[in-house]
C-alpha atoms as a PDB file:
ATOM      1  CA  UNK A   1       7.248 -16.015  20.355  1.00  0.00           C
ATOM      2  CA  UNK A   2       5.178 -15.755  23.374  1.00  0.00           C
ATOM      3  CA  UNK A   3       4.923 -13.189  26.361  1.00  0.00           C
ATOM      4  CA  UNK A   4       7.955 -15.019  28.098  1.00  0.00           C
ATOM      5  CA  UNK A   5      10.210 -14.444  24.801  1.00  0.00           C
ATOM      6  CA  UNK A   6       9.247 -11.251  24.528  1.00  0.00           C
ATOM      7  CA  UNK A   7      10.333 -10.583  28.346  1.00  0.00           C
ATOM      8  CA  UNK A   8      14.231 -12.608  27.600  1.00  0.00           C
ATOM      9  CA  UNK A   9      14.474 -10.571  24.027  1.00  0.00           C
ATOM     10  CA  UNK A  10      13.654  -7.314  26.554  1.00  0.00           C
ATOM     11  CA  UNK A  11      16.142  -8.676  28.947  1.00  0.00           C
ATOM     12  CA  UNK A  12      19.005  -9.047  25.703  1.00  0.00           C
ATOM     13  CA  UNK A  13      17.834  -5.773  24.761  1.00  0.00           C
ATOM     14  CA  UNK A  14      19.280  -4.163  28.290  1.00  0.00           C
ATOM     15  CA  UNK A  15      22.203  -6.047  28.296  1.00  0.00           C
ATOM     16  CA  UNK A  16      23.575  -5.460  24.999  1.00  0.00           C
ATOM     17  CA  UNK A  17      22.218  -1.687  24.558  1.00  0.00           C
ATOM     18  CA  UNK A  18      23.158   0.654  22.003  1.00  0.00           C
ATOM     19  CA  UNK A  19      23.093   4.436  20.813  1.00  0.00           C
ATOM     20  CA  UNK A  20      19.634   5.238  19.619  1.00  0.00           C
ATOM     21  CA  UNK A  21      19.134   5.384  15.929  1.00  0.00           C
ATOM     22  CA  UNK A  22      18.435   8.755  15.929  1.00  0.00           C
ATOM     23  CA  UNK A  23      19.637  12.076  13.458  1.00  0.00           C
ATOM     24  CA  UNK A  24      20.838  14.755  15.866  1.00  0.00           C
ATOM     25  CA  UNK A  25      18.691  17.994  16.012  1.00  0.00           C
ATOM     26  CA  UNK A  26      15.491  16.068  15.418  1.00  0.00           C
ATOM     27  CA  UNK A  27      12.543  15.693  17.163  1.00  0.00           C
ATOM     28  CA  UNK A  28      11.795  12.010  18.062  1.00  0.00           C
ATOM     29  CA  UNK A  29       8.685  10.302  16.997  1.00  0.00           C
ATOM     30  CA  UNK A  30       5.965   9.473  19.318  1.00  0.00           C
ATOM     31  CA  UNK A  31       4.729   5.932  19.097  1.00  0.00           C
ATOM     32  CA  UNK A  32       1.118   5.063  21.755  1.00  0.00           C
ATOM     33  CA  UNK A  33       1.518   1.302  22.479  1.00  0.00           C
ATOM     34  CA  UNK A  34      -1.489  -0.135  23.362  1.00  0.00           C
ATOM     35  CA  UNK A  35      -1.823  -3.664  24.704  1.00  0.00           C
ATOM     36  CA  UNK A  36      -3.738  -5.103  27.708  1.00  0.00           C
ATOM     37  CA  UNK A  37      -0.636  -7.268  28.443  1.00  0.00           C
ATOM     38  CA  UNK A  38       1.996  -5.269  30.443  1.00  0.00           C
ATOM     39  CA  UNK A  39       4.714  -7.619  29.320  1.00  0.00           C
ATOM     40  CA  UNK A  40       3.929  -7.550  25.882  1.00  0.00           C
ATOM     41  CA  UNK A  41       3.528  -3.956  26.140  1.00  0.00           C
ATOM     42  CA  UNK A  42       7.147  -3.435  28.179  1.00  0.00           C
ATOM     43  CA  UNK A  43       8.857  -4.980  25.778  1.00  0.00           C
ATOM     44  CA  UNK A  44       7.745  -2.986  22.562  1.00  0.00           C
ATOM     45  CA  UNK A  45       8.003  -0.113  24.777  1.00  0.00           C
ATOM     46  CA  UNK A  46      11.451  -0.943  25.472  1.00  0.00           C
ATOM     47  CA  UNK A  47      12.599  -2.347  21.605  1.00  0.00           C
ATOM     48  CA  UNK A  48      10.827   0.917  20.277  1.00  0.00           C
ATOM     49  CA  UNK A  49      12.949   3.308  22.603  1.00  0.00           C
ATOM     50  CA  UNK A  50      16.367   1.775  21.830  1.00  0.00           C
ATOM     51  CA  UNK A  51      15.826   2.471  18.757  1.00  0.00           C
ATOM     52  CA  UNK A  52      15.473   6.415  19.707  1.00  0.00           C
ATOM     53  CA  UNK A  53      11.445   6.649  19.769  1.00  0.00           C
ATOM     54  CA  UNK A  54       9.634   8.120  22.286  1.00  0.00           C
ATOM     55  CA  UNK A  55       6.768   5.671  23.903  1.00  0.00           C
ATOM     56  CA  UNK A  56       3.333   6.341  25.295  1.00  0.00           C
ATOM     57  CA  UNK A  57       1.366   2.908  26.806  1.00  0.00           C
ATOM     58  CA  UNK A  58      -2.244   2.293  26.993  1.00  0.00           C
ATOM     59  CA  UNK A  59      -3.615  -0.649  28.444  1.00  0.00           C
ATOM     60  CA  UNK A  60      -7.296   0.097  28.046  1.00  0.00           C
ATOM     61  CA  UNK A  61      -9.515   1.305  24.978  1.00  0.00           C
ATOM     62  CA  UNK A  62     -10.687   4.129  26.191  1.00  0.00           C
ATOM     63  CA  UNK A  63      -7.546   5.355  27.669  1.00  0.00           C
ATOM     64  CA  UNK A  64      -5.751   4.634  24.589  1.00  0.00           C
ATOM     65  CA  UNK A  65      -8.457   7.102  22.936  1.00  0.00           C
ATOM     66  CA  UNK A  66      -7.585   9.342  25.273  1.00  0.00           C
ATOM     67  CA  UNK A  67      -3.903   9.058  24.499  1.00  0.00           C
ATOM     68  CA  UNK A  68      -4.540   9.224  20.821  1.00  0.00           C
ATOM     69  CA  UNK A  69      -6.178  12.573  20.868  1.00  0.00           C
ATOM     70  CA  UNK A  70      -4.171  14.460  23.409  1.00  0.00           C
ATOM     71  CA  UNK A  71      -0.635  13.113  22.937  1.00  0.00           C
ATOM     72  CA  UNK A  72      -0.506  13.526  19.082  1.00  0.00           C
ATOM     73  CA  UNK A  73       0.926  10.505  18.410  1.00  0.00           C
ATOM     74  CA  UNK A  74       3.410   9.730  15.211  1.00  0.00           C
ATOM     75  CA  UNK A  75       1.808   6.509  14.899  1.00  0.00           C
ATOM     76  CA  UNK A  76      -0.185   3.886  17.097  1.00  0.00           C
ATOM     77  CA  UNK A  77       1.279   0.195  17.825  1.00  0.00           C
ATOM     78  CA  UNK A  78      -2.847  -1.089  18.310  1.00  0.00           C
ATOM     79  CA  UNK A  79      -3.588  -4.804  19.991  1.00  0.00           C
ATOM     80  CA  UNK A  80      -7.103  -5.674  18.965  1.00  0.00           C
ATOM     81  CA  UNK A  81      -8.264  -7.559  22.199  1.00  0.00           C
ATOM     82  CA  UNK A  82      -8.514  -4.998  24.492  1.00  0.00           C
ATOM     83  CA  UNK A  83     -10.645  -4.892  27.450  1.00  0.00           C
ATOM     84  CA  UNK A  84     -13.528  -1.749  27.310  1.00  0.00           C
ATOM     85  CA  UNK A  85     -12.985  -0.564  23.849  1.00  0.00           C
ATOM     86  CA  UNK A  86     -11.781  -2.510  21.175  1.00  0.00           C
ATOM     87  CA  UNK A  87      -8.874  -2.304  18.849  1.00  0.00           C
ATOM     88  CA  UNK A  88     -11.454  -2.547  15.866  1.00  0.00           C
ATOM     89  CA  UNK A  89     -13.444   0.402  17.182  1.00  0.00           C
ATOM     90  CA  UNK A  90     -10.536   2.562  18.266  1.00  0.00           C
ATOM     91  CA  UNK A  91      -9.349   2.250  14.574  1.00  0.00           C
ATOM     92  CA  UNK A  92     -12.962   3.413  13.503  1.00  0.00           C
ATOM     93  CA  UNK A  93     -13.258   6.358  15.589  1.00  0.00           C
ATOM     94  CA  UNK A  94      -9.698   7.679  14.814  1.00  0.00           C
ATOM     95  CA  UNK A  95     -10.279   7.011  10.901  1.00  0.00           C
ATOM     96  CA  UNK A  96     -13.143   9.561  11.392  1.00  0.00           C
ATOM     97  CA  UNK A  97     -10.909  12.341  13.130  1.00  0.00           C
ATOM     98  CA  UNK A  98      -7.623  11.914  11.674  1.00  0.00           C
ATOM     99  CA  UNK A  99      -4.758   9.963   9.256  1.00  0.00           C
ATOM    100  CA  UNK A 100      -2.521   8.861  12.201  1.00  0.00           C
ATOM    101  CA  UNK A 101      -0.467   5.473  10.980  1.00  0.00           C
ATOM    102  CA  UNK A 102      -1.737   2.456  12.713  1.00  0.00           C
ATOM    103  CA  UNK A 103      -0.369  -0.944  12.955  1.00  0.00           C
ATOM    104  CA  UNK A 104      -2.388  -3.750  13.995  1.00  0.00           C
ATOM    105  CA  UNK A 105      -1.176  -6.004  16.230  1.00  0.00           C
ATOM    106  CA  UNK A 106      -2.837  -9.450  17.432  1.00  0.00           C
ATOM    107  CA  UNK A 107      -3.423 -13.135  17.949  1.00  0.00           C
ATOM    108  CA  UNK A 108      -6.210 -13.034  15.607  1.00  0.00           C
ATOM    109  CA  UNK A 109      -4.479 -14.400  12.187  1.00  0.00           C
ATOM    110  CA  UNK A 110      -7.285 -15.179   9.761  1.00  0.00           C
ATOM    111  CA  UNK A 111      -7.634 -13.577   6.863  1.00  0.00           C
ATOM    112  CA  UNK A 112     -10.557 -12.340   7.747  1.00  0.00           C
ATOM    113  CA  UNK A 113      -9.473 -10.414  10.741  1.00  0.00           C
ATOM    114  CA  UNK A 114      -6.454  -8.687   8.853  1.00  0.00           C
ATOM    115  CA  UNK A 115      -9.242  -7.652   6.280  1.00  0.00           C
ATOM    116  CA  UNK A 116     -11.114  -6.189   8.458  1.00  0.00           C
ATOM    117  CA  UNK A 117      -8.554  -4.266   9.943  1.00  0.00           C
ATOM    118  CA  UNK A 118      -7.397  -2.662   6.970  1.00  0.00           C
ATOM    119  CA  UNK A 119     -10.805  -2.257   5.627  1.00  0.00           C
ATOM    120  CA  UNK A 120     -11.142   0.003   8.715  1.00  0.00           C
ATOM    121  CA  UNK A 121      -7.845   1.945   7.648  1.00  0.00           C
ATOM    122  CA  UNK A 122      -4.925   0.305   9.414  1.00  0.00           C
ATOM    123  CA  UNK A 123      -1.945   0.540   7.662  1.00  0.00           C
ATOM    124  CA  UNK A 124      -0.081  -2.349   8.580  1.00  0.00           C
ATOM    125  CA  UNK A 125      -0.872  -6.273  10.576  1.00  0.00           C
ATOM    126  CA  UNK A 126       1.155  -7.693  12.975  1.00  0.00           C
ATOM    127  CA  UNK A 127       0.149 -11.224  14.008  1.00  0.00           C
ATOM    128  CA  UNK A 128       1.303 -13.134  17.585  1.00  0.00           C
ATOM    129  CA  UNK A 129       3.576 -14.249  17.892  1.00  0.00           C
ATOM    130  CA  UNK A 130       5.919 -11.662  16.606  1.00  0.00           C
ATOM    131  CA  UNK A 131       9.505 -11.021  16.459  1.00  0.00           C
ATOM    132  CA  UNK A 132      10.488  -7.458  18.292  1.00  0.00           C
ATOM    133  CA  UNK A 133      12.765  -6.576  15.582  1.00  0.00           C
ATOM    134  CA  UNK A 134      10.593  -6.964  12.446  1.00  0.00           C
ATOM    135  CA  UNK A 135       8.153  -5.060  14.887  1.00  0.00           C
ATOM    136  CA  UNK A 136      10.540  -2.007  14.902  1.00  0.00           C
ATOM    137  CA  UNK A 137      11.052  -2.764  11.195  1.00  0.00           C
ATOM    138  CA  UNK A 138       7.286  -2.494  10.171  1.00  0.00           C
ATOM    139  CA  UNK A 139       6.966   0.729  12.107  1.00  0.00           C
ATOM    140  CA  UNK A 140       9.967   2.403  10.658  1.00  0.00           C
ATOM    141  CA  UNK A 141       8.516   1.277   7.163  1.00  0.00           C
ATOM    142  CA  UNK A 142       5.244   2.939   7.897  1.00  0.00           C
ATOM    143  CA  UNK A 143       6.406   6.106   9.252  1.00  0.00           C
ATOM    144  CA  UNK A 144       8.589   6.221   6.168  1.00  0.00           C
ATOM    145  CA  UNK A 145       5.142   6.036   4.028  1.00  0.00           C
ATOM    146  CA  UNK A 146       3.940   8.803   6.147  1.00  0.00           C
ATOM    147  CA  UNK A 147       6.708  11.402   5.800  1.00  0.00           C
ATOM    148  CA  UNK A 148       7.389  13.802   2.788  1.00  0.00           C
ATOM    149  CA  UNK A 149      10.784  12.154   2.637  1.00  0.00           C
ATOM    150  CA  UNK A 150       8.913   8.605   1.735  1.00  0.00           C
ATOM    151  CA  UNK A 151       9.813   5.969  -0.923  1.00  0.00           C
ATOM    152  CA  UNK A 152       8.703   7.446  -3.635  1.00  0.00           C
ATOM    153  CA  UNK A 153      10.877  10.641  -4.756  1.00  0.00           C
ATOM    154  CA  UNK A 154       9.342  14.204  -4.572  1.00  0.00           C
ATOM    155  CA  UNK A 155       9.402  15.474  -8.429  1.00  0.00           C
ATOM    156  CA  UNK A 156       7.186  18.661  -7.839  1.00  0.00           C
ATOM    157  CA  UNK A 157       4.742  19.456  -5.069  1.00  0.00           C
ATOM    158  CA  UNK A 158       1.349  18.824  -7.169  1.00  0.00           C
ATOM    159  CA  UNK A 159       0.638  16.424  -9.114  1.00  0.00           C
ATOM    160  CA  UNK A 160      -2.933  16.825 -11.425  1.00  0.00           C
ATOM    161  CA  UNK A 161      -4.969  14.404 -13.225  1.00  0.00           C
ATOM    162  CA  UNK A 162      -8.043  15.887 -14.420  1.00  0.00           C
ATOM    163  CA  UNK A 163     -10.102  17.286 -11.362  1.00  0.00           C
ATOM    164  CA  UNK A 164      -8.096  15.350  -9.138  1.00  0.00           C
ATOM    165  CA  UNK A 165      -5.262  17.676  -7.633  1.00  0.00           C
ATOM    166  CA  UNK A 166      -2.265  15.462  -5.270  1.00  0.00           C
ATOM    167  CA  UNK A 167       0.135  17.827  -3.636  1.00  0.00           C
ATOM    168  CA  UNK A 168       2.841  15.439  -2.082  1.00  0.00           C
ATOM    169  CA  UNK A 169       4.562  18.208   0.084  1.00  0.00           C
ATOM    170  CA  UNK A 170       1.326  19.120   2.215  1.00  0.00           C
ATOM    171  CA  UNK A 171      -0.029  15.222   1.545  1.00  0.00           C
ATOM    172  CA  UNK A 172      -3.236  16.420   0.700  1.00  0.00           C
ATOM    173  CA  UNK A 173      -5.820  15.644  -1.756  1.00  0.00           C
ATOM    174  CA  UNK A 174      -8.204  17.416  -3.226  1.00  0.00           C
ATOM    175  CA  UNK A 175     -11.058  16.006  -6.369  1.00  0.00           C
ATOM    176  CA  UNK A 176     -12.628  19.118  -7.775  1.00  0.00           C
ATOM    177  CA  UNK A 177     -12.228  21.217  -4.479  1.00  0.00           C
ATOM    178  CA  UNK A 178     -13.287  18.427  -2.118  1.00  0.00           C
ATOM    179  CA  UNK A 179     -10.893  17.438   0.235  1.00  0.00           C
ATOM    180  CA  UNK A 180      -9.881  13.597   0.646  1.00  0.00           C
ATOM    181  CA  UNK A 181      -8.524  12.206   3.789  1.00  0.00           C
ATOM    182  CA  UNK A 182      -6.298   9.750   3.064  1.00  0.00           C
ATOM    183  CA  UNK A 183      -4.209   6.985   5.090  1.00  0.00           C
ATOM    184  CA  UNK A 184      -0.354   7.263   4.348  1.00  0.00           C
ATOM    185  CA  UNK A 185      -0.659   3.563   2.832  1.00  0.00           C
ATOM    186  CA  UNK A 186      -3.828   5.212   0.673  1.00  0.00           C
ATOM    187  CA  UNK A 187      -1.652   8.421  -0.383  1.00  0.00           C
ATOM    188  CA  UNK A 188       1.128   6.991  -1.610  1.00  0.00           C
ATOM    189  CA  UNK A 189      -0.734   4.242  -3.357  1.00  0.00           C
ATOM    190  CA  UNK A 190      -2.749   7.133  -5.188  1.00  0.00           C
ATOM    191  CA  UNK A 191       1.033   8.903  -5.803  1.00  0.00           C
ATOM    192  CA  UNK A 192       2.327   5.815  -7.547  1.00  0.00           C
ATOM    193  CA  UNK A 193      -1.425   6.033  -9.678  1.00  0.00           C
ATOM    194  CA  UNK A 194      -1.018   9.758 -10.523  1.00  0.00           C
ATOM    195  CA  UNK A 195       2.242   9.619 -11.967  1.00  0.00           C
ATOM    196  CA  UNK A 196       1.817   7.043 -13.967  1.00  0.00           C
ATOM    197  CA  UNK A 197      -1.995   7.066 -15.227  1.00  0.00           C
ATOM    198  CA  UNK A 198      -3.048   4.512 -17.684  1.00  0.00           C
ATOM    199  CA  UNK A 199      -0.237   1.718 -16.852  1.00  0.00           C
ATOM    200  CA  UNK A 200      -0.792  -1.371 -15.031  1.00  0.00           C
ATOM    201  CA  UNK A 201       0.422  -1.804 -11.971  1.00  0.00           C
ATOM    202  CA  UNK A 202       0.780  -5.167 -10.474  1.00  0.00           C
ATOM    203  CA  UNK A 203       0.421  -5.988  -6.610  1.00  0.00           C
ATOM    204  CA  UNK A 204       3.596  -6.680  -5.904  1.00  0.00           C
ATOM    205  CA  UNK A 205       4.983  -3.141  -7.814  1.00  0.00           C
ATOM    206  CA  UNK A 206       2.329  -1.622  -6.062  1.00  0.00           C
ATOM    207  CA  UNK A 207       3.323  -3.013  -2.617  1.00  0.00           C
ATOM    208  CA  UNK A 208       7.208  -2.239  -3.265  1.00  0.00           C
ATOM    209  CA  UNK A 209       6.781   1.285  -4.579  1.00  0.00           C
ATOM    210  CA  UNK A 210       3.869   2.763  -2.049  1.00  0.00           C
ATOM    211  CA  UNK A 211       3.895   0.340   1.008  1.00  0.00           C
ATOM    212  CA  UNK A 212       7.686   0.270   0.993  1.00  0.00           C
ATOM    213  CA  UNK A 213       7.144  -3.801   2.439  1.00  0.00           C
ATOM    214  CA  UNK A 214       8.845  -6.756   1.834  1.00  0.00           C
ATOM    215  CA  UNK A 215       5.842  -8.519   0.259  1.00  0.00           C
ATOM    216  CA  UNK A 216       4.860 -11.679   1.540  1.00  0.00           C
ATOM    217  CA  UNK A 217       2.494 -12.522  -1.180  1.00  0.00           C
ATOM    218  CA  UNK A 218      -1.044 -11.366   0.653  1.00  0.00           C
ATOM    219  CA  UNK A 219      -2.710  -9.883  -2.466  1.00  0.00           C
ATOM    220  CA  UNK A 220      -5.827  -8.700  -0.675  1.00  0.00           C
ATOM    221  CA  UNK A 221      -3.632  -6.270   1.528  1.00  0.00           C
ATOM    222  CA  UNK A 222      -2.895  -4.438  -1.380  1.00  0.00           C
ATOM    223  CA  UNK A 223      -6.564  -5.181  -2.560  1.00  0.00           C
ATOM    224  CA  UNK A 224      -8.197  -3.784   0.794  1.00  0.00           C
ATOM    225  CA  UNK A 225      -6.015  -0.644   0.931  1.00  0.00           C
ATOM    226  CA  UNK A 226      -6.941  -0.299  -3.393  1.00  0.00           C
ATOM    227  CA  UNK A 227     -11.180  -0.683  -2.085  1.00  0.00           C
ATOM    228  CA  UNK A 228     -10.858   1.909   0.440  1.00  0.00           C
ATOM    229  CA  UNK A 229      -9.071   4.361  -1.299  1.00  0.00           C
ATOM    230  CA  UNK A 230     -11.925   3.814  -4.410  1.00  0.00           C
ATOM    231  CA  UNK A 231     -14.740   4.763  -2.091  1.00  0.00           C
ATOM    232  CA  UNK A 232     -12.923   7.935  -0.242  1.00  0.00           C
ATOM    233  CA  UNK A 233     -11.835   9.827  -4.173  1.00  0.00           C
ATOM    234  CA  UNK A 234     -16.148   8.328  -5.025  1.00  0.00           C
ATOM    235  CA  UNK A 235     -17.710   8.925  -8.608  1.00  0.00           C
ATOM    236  CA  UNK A 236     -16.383  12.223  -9.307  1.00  0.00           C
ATOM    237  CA  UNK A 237     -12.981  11.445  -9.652  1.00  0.00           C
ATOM    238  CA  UNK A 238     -11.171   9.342 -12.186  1.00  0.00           C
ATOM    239  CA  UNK A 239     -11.359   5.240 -11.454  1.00  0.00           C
ATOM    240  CA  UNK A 240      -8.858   2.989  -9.706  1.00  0.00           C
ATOM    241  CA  UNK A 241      -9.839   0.386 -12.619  1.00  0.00           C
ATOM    242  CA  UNK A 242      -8.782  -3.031 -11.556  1.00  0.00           C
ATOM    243  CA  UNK A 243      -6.792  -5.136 -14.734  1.00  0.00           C
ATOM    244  CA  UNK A 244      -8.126  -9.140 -14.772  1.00  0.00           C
ATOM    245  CA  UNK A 245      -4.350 -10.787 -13.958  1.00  0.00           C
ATOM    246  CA  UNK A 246      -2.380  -8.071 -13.559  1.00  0.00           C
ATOM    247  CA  UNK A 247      -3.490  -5.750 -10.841  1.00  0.00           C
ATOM    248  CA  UNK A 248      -4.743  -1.875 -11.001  1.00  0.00           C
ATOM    249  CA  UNK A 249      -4.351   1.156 -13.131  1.00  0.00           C
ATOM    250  CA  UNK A 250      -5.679   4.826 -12.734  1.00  0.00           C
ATOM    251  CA  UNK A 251      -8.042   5.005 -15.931  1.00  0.00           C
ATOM    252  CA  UNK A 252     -10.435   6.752 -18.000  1.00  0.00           C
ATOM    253  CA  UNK A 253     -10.275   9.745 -19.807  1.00  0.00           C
ATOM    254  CA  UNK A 254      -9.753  12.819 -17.112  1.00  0.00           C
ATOM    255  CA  UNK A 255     -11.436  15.581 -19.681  1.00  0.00           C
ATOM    256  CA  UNK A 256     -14.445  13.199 -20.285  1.00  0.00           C
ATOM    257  CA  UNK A 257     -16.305  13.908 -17.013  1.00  0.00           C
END
């Protein structure tokens, strides 16, 4: 779907309008769409605020920087060809500063360039031409992730396995007294680890219980978000070992170290 579909799915959005999808008495979420195409940009803009969210628009890196550390965003709706900055570095810089959800959103639709992006910490890949509604859909899913009310049910606050301490009310993480910053996609991922340490865990439980996606069968998603959760917990806490035609398990011996 291409900028002119998006504009006659905006204009169907008008005319057949409905209530947002809000709960009453809460605070909406605040989504920064950033795109250098002011169609394109409208019209998520437009799908994301039926649905009851409020919108901030960048069309420019460095505004959208700008955006991203004054408006407090919920989550960031990130185009990667953008003209000044790039969406590649804007996801750098804001993986050094804070956890904010990001979903990538682009033409580019190698494998390569969705690696990269999650290598860098995105959370979630779009690719043009995209449908609006599963838009909307993969943004609800990750702010899902994000919130204490995720996927996976809250059975106690802090969860331990050996230095490694995961308190799923304040989503923090700490490995012998040294905070880790974690993604939402790379917390609940280590969540599904700590409960269950020792078991296997293929890709495609992995992707249903922590990424709450349908999964589409792209392994190395789940492989990329697996890699950069290994280096943030480093040496010192226990391994994300990887089982040969199966998937991943949290291993070794926590009293050993």
């Amino acid at each position: 779907m291409g900028v002119d579909a998006l504009s006659h799915w905006a204009l169907r959005a008008r005319i057949y309008s409905r209530a947002p999808m809000t709960t009453p008495h809460t605070e909406p979420r605040r989504i920064l769409v950033v795109d250098d195409d002011p169609k394109t940009a409208a019209s998520i803009r437009l799908y994301l605020e039926r649905e009851g969210y409020e919108t901030v628009v960048a069309h420019g890196g460095r505004r959208a920087l700008e955006l991203a550390r004054s408006e407090s965003p919920d989550l960031l709706v990130l185009d990667l060809m953008l003209p000044e900055v790039d969406g590649y570095e804007i996801c750098r810089a804001l993986r050094t500063e804070s956890s904010v959800p990001i979903v990538m959103l682009t033409a580019r639709t190698t494998e390569e360039d969705k690696l990269r992006g999650l290598d860098l910490g995105a959370d979630d890949y779009i690719a043009k031409p995209f449908s609006p509604r599963e838009l909307v859909a993969r943004v609800r899913a990750v702010l899902r992730r994000a919130s204490a009310s995720g996927a996976i049910p809250d059975a106690g606050a802090t969860l331990s396995y050996g230095d490694l301490r995961v308190d799923t009310r304040a989503h923090t993480v700490n490995s012998d007294g040294r905070p880790i910053h974690l993604t939402p996609a790379e917390f609940k991922l280590l969540e599904v680890f700590v409960r269950a340490p020792g078991r296997a865990f293929t890709r495609r439980e992995l992707a249903d219980r922590a990424l709450g996606w349908d999964f589409d069968g792209f392994d190395r998603t789940v492989d990329a978000h697996v890699k950069n959760l290994r280096k943030k917990l480093g040496d010192g806490a226990p391994r994300i070992e990887t089982v040969y035609g199966v998937g991943y398990r949290l291993g070794g011996d926590p009293d050993a170290r």
